[in-house]
Protein backbone atom coordinates (compact mmCIF):
# COMPACT_ATOMS: atom_id res chain seq x y z
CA UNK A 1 -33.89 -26.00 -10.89
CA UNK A 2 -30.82 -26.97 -9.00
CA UNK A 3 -28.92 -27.26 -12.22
CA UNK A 4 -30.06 -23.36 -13.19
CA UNK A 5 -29.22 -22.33 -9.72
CA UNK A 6 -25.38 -24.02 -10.21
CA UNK A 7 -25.01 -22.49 -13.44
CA UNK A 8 -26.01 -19.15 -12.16
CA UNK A 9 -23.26 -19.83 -9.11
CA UNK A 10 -20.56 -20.32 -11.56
CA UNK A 11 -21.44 -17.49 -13.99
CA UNK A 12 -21.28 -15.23 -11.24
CA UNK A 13 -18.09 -16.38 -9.40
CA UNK A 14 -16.55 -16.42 -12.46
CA UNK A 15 -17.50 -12.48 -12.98
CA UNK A 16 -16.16 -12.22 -9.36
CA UNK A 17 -13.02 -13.48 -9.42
CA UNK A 18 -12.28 -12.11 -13.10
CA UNK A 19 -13.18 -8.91 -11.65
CA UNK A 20 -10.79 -9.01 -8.23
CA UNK A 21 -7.85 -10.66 -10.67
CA UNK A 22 -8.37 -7.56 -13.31
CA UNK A 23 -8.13 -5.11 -10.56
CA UNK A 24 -5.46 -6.34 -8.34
CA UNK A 25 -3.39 -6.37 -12.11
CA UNK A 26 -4.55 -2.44 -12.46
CA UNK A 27 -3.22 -2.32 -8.53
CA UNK A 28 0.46 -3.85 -9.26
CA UNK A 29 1.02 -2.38 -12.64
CA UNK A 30 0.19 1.33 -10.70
CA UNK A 31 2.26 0.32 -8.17
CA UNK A 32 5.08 -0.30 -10.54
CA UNK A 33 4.10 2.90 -12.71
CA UNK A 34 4.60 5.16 -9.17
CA UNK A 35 7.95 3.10 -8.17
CA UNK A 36 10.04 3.76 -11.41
CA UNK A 37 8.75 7.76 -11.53
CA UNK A 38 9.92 7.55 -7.59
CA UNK A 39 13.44 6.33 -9.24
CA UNK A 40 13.46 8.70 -11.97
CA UNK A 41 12.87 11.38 -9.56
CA UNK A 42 15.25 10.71 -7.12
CA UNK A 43 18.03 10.36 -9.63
CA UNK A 44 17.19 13.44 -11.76
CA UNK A 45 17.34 15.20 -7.99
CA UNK A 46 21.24 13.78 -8.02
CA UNK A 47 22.14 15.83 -11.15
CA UNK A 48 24.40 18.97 -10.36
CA UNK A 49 21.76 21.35 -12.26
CA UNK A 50 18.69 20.69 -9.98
CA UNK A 51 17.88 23.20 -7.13
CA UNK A 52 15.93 22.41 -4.90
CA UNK A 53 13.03 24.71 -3.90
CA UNK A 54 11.41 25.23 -0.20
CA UNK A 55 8.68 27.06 0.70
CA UNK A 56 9.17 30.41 1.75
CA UNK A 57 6.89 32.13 5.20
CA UNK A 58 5.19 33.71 2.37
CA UNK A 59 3.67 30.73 0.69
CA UNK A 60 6.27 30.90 -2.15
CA UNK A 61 8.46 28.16 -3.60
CA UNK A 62 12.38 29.68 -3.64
CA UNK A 63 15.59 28.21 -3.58
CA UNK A 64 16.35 26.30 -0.44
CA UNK A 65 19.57 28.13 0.97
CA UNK A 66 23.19 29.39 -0.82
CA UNK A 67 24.63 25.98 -1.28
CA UNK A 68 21.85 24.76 -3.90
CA UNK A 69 21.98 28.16 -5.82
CA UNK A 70 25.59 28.23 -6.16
CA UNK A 71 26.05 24.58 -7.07
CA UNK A 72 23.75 25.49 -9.91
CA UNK A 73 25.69 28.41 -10.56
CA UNK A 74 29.05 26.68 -10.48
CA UNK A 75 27.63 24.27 -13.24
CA UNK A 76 26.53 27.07 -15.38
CA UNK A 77 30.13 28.72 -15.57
CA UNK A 78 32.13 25.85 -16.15
């Protein structure tokens, strides 16, 4: 009996912990997955072509103010 109840102890702990370790790997490889599209973000926002869009009293996405729209329109001329 008390070798049935030990074996079902370390069948189940070992479901447990395999369980916590798989999830806490999901956890840190998301983790890493949202970092590097943070980075790719941030340095596609850097490139001269990229306007960036606020949004308007209206509900609608336009281009922040004059500087953004004429930086992309200095890029497109030369």
């Amino acid at each position: 009996m008390v070798l049935r109840l030990l074996l079902y102890i370390l069948i189940f702990g070992a479901i447990y912990f395999g369980i916590r370790k798989i999830l806490r790997d999901w956890k840190q490889r998301f983790a890493d997955i949202d970092k590097a599209t943070r980075e790719r973000d941030l340095n596609e926002r850097k490139r001269p072509g990229v306007v960036e869009l606020k949004r308007d009293h209206d509900g609608v996405f336009r281009p922040g103010d004059k500087a953004d729209s004429d930086k992309s329109d200095k890029q497109d001329k030369g």
